[in-house]
N, C-alpha and C. Protein backbone atom coordinates (compact mmCIF):
# COMPACT_ATOMS: atom_id res chain seq x y z
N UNK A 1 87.23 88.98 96.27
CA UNK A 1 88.17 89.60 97.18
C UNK A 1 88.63 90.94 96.60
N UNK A 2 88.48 91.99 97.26
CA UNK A 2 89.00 93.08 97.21
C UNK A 2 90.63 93.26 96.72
N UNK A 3 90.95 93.89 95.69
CA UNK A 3 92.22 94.59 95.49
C UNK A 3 93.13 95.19 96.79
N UNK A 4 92.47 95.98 97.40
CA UNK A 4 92.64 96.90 98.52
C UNK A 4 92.46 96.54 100.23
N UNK A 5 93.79 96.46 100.85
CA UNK A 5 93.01 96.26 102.31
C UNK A 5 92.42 97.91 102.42
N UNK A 6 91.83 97.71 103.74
CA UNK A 6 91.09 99.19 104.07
C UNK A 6 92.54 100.47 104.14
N UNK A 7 93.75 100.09 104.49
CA UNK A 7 94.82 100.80 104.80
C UNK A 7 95.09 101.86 102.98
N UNK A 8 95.44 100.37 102.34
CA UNK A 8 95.51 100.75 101.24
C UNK A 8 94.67 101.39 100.15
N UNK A 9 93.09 101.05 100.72
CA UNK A 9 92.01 101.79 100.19
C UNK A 9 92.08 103.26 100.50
N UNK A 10 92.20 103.73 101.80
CA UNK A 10 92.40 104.98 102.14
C UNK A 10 93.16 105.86 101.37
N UNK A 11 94.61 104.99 101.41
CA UNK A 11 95.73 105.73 101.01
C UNK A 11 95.45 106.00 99.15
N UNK A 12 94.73 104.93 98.33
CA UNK A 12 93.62 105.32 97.63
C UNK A 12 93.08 106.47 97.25
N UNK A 13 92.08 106.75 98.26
CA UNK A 13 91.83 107.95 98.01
C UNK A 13 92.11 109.19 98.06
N UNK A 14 93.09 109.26 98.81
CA UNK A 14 93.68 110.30 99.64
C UNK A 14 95.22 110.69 98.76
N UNK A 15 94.98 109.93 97.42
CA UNK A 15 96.55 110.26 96.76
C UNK A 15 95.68 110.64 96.17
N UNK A 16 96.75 112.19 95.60
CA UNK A 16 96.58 113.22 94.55
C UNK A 16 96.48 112.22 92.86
N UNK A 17 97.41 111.18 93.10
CA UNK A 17 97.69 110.29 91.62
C UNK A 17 96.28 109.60 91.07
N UNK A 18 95.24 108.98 92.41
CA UNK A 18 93.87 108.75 92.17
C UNK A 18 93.46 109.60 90.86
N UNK A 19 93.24 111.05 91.48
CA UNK A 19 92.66 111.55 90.44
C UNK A 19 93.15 112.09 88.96
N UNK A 20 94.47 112.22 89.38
CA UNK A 20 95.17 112.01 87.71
C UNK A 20 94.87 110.80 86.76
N UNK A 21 94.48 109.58 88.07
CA UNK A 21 94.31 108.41 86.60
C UNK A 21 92.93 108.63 86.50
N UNK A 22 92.28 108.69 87.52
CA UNK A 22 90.03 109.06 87.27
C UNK A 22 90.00 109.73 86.04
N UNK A 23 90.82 111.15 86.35
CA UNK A 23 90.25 112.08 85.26
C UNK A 23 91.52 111.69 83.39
N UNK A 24 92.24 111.20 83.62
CA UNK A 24 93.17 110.55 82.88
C UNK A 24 92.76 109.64 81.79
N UNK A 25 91.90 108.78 82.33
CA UNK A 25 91.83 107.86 81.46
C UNK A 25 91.05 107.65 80.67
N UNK A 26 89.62 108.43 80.75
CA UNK A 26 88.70 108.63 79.89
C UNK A 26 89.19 109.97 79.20
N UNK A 27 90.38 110.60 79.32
CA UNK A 27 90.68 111.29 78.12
C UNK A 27 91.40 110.54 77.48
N UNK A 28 92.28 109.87 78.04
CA UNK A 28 93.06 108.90 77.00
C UNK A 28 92.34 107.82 76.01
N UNK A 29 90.70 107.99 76.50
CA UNK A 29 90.04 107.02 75.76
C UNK A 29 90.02 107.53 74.75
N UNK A 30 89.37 108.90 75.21
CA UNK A 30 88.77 109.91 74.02
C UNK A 30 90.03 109.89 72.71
N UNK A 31 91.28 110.23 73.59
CA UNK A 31 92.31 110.70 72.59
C UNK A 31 92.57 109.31 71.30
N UNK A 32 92.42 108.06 72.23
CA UNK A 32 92.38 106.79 71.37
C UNK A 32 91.45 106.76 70.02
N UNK A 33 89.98 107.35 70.50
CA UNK A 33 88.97 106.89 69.99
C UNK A 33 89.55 108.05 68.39
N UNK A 34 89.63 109.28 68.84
CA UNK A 34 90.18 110.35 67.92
C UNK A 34 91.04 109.44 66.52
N UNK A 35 92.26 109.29 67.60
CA UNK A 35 93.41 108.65 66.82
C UNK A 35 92.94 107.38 65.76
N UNK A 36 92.06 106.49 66.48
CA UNK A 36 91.56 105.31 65.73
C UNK A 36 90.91 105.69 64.44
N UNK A 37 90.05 106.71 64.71
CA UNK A 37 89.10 107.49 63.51
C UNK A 37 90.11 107.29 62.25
N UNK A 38 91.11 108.12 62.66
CA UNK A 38 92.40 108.54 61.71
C UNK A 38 92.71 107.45 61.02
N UNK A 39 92.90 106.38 61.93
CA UNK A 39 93.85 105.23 61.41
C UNK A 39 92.97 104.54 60.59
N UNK A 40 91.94 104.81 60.28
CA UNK A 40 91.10 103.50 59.69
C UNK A 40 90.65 104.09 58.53
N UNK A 41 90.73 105.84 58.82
CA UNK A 41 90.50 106.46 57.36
C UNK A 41 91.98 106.59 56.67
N UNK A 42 92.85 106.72 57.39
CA UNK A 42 94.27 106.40 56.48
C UNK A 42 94.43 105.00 55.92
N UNK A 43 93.66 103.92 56.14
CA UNK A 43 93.89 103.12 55.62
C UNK A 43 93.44 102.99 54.13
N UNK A 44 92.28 104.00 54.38
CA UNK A 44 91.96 104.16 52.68
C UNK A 44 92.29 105.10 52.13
N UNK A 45 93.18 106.29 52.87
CA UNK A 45 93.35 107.48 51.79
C UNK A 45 94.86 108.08 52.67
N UNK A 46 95.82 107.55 51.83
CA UNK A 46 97.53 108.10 52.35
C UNK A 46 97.12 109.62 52.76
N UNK A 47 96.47 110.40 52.13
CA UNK A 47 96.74 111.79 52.57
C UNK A 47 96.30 112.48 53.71
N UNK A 48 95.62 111.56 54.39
CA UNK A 48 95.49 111.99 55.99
C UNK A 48 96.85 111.38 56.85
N UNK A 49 97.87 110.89 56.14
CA UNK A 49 98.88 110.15 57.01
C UNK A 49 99.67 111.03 58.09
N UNK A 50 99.77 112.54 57.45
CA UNK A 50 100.34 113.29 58.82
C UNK A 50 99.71 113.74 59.64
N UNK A 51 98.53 113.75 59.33
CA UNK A 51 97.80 114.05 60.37
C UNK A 51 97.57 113.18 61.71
N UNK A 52 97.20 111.79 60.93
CA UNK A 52 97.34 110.23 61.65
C UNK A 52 98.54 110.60 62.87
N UNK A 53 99.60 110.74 62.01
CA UNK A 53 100.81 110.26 62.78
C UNK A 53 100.35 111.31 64.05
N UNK A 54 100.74 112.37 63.67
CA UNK A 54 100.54 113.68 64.90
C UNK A 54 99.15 112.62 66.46
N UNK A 55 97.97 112.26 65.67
CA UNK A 55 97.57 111.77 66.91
C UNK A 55 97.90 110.43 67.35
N UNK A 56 98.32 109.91 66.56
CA UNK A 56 98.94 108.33 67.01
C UNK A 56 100.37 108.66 68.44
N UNK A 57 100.79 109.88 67.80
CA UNK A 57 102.24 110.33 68.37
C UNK A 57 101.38 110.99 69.68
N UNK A 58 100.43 111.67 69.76
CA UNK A 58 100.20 112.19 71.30
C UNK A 58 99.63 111.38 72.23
N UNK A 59 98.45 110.00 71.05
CA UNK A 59 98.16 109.13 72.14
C UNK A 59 99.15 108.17 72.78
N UNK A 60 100.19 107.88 72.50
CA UNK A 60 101.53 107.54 72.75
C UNK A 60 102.31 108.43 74.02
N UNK A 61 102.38 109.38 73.34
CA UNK A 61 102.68 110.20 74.77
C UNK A 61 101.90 110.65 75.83
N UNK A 62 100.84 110.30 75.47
CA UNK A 62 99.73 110.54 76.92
C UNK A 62 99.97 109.23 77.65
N UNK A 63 100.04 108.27 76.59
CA UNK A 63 100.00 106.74 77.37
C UNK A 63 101.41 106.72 78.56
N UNK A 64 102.57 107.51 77.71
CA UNK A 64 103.45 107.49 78.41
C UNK A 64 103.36 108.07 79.71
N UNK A 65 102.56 109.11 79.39
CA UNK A 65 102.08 110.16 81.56
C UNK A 65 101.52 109.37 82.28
N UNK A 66 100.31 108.47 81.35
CA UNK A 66 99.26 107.85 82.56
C UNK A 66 100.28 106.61 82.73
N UNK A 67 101.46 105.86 82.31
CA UNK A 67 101.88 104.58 82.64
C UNK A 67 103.01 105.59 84.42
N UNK A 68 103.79 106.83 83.68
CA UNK A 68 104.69 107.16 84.78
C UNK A 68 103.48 107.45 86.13
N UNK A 69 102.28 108.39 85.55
CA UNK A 69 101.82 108.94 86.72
C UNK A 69 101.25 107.38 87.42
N UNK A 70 100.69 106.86 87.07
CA UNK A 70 100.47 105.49 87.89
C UNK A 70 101.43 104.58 88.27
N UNK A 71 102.69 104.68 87.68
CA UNK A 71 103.46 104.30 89.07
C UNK A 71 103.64 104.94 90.19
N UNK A 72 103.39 106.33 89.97
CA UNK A 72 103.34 107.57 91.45
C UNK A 72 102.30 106.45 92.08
N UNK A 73 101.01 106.45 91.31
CA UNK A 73 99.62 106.14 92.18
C UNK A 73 100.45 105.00 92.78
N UNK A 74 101.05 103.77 92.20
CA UNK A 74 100.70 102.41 93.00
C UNK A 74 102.03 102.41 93.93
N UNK A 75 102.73 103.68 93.69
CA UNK A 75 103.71 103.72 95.08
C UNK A 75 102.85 104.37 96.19
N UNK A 76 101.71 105.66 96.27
CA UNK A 76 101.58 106.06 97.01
C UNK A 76 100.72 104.91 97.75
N UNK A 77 99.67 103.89 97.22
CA UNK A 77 98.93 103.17 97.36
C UNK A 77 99.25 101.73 97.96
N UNK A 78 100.49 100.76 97.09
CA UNK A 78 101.14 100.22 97.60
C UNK A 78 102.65 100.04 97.80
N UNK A 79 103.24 101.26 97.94
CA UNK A 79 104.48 101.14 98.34
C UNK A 79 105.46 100.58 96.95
N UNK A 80 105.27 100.50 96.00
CA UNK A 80 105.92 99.75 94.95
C UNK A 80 105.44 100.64 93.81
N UNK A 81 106.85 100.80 93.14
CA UNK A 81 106.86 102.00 92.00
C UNK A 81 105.99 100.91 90.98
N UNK A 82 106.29 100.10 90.52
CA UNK A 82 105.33 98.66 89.38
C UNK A 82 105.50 97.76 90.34
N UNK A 83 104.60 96.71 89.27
CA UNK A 83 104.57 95.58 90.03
C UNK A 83 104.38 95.20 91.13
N UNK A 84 103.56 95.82 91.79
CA UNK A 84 102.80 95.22 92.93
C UNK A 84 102.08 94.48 93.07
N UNK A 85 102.11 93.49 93.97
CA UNK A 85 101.66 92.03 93.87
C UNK A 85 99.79 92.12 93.49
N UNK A 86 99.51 92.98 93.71
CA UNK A 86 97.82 93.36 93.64
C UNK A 86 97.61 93.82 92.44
N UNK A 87 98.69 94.13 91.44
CA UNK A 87 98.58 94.87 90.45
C UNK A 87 99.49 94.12 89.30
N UNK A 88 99.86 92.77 89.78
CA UNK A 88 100.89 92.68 89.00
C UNK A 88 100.25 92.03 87.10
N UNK A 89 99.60 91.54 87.33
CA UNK A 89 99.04 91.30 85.74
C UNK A 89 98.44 92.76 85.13
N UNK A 90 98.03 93.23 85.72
CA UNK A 90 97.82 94.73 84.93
C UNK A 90 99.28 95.55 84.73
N UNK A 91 100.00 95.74 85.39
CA UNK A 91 101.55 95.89 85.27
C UNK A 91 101.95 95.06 83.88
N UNK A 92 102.01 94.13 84.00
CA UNK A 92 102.57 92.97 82.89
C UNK A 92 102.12 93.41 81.55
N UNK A 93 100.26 93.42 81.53
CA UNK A 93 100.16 93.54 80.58
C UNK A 93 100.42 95.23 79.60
N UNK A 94 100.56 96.00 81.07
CA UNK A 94 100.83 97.72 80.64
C UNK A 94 102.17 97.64 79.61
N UNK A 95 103.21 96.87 80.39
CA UNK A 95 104.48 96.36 79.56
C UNK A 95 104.05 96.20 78.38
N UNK A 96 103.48 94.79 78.25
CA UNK A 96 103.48 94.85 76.82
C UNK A 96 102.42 96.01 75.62
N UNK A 97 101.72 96.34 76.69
CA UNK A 97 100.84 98.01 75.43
C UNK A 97 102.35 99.01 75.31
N UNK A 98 103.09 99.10 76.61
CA UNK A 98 104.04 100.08 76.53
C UNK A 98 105.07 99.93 75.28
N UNK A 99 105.58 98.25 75.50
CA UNK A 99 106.06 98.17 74.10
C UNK A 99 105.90 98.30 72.57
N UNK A 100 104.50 97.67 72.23
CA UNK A 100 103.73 97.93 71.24
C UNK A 100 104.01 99.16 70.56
N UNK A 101 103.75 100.62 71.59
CA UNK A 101 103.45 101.41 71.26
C UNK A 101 104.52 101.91 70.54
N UNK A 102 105.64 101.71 71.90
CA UNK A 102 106.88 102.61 71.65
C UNK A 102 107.59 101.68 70.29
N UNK A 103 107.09 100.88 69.98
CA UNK A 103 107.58 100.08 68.75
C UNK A 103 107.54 100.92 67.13
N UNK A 104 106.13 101.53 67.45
CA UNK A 104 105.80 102.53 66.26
C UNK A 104 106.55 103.57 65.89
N UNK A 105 107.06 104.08 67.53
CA UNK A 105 108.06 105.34 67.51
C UNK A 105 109.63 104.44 67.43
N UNK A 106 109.56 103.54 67.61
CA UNK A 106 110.99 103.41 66.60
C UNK A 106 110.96 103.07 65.91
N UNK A 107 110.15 102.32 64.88
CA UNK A 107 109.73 102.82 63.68
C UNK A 107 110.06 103.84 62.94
N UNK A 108 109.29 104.39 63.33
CA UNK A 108 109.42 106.48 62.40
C UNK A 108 110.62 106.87 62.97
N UNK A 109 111.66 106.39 64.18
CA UNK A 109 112.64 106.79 64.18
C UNK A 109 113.98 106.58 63.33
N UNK A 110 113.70 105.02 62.78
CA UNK A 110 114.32 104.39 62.31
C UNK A 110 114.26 104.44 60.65
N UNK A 111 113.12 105.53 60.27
CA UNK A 111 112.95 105.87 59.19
C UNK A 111 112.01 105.14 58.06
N UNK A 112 111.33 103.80 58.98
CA UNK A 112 110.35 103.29 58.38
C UNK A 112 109.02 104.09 57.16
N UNK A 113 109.17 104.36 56.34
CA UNK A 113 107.94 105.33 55.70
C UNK A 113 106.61 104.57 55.02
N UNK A 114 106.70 103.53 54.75
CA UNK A 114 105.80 102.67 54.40
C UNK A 114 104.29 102.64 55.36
N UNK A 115 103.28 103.27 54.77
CA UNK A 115 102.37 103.91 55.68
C UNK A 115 101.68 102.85 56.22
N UNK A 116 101.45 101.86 55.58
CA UNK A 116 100.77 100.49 55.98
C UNK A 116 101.33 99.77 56.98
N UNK A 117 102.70 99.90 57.03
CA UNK A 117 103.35 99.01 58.14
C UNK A 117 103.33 100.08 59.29
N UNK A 118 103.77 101.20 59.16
CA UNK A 118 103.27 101.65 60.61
C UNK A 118 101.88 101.50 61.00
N UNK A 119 100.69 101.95 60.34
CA UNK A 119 98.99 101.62 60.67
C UNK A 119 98.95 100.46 61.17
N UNK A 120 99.76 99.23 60.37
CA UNK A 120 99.92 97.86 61.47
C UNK A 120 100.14 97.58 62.58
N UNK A 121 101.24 98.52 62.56
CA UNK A 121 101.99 98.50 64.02
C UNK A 121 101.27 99.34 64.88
N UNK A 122 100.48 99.82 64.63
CA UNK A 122 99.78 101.00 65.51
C UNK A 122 98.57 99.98 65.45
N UNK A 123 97.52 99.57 64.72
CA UNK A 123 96.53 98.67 65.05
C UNK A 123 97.04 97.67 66.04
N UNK A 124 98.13 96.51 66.21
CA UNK A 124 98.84 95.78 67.05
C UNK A 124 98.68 96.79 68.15
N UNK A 125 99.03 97.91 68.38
CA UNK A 125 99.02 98.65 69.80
C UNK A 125 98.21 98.81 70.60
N UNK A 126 96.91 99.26 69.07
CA UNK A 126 95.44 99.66 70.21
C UNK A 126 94.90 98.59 70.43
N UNK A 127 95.20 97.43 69.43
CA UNK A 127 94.50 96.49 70.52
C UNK A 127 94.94 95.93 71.62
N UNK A 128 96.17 96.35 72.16
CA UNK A 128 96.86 95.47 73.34
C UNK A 128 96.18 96.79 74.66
N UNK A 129 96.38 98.16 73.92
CA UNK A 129 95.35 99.25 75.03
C UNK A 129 93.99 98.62 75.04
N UNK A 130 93.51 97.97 74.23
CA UNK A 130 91.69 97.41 74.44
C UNK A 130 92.27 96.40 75.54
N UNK A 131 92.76 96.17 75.37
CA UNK A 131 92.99 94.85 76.01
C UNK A 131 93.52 95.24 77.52
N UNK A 132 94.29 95.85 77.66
CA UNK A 132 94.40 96.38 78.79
C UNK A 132 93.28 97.06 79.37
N UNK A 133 92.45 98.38 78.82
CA UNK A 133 92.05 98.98 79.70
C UNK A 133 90.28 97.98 80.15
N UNK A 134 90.41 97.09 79.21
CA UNK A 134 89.23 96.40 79.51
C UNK A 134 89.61 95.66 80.59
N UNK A 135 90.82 95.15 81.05
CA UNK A 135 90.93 94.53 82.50
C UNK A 135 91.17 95.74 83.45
N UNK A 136 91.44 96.73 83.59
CA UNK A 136 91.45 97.69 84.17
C UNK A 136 89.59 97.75 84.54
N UNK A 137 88.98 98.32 83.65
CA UNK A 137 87.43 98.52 84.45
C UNK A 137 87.04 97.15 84.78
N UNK A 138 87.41 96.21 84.22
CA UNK A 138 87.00 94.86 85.13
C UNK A 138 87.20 94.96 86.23
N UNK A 139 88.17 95.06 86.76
CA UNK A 139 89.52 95.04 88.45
C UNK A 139 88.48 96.21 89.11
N UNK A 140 88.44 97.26 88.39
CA UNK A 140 87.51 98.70 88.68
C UNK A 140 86.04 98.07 89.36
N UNK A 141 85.08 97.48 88.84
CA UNK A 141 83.42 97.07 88.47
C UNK A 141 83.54 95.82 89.90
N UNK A 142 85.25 94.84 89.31
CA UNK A 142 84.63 94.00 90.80
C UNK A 142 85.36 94.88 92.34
N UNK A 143 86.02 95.35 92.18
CA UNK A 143 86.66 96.39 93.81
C UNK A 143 85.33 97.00 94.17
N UNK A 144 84.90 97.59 92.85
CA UNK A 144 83.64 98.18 93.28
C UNK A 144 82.36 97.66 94.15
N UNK A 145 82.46 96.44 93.08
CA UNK A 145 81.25 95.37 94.17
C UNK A 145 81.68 95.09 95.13
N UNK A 146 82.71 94.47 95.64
CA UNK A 146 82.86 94.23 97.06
C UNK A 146 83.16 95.24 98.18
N UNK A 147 83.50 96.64 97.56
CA UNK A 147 83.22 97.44 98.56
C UNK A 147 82.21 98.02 98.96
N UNK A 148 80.80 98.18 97.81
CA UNK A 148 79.35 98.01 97.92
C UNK A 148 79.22 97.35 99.15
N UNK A 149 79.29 96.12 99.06
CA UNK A 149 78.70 94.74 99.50
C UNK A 149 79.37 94.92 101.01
N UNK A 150 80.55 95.52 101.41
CA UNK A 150 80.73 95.52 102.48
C UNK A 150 80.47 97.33 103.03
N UNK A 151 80.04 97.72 102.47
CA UNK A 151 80.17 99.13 102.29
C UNK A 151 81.22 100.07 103.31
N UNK A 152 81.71 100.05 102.55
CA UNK A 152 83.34 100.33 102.64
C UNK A 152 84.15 101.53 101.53
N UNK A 153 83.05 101.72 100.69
CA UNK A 153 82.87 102.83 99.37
C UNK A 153 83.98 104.12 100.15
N UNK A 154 84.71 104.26 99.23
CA UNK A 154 85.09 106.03 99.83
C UNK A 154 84.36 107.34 99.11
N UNK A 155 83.96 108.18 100.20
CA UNK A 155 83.00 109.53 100.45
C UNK A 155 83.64 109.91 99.56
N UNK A 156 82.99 111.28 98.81
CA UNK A 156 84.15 112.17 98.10
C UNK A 156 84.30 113.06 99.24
N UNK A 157 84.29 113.14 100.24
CA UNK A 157 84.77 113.55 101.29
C UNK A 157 86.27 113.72 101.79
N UNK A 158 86.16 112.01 101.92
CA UNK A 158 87.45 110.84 101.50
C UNK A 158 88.28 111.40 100.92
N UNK A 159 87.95 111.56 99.27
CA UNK A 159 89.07 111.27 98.21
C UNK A 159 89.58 112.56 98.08
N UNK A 160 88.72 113.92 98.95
CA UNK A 160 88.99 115.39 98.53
C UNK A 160 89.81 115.72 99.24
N UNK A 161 89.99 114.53 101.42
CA UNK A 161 90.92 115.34 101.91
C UNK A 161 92.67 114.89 101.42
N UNK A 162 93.45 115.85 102.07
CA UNK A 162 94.74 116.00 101.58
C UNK A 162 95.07 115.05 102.10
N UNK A 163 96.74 114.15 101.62
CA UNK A 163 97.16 113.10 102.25
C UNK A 163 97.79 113.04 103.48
N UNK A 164 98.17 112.44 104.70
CA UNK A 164 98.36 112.60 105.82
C UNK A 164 99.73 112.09 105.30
C-alpha cells in the first residue's frame, strides 16, 4: 500500500519542500560520510579533534534544516507540521536521531572535553541517522513500487509545475 493517496501524491510533487529534501539528503549523506571519516580517525589520533568537532557540528546543523524543512514538506503534503499518521514511525524515529545528536551539543555546551566520550556520543548518533535514513529509502523503494505497478509515477513535468 502506498504512503500517498493520489491527492497527497500531487501535492507531493508540486511542493517546493520535495525538492529541498531530494536534493538535501544525499548531501547530508555526503556531509555524514565526511564527518564519519573524521570520527574514526580521531579515534586514533586527538589532534584531528577540532577539526572532527567543526564537521560533527555542521552535520548536526544540516540535520537540524532537513528535520525543520520536512516538517514544511509533510505540512504541505499532509496537512500536519510532524507526525502524520503516514509518517508517523519515521517522525518517531527522527526524534530520537534529533535527540542523539543534540545530546553531543550539550555536551560541548556543558563543557564536556573528554574526546572519547563525545566520539561516543556522536557514534550513538550516526547510528540512529543509519538507522533512520535506511527506513526512509525503504518507505522511498516501496512508494516507488506501487506507484510503478499502478503507474501513477509523477512526470518531472509534475514536480516542476508551481503549487496551486
Amino acid at each position: 500500500m502506498s504512503t500517498y493517496t493520489p491527492e497527497q501524491y500531487a501535492r507531493r510533487a508540486n511542493s517546493v519542500w520535495t525538492k529541498v529534501q531530494i536534493w538535501g539528503a544525499p548531501f547530508q549523506f555526503l556531509v555524514f560520510l565526511i564527518s564519519l571519516g573524521f570520527v574514526i580517525g580521531t579515534f586514533f589520533s586527538d589532534s584531528l579533534f577540532d577539526i572532527t568537532n567543526a564537521t560533527i557540528i555542521f552535520k548536526i546543523l544540516f540535520l537540524y534544516f532537513m528535520c525543520i524543512t520536512g516538517m514544511f514538506w509533510e505540512k504541505d503534503v499532509f496537512d500536519h507540521w510532524y507526525f502524520a499518521p503516514q509518517f508517523f514511525w519515521e517522525d518517531f524515529i527522527t526524534t530520537i536521531v534529533m535527540v542523539a545528536h543534540s545530546i553531543y551539543l550539550v555536551a560541548l555546551l556543558f563543557g564536556v572535553r573528554d574526546h572519547k566520550t563525545l566520539l561516543l556520543l556522536v557514534v550513538i548518533a550516526y547510528v540512529s541517522y543509519l538507522l533512520n535514513a535506511a527506513q526512509y529509502v525503504l518507505k522511498w523503494l516501496v512508494n516507488r513500487q506501487h506507484h510503478k505497478k499502478r503507474g501513477t509515477m509523477a512526470t518531472l513535468e509534475t514536480v516542476d509545475k508551481p503549487a496551486v
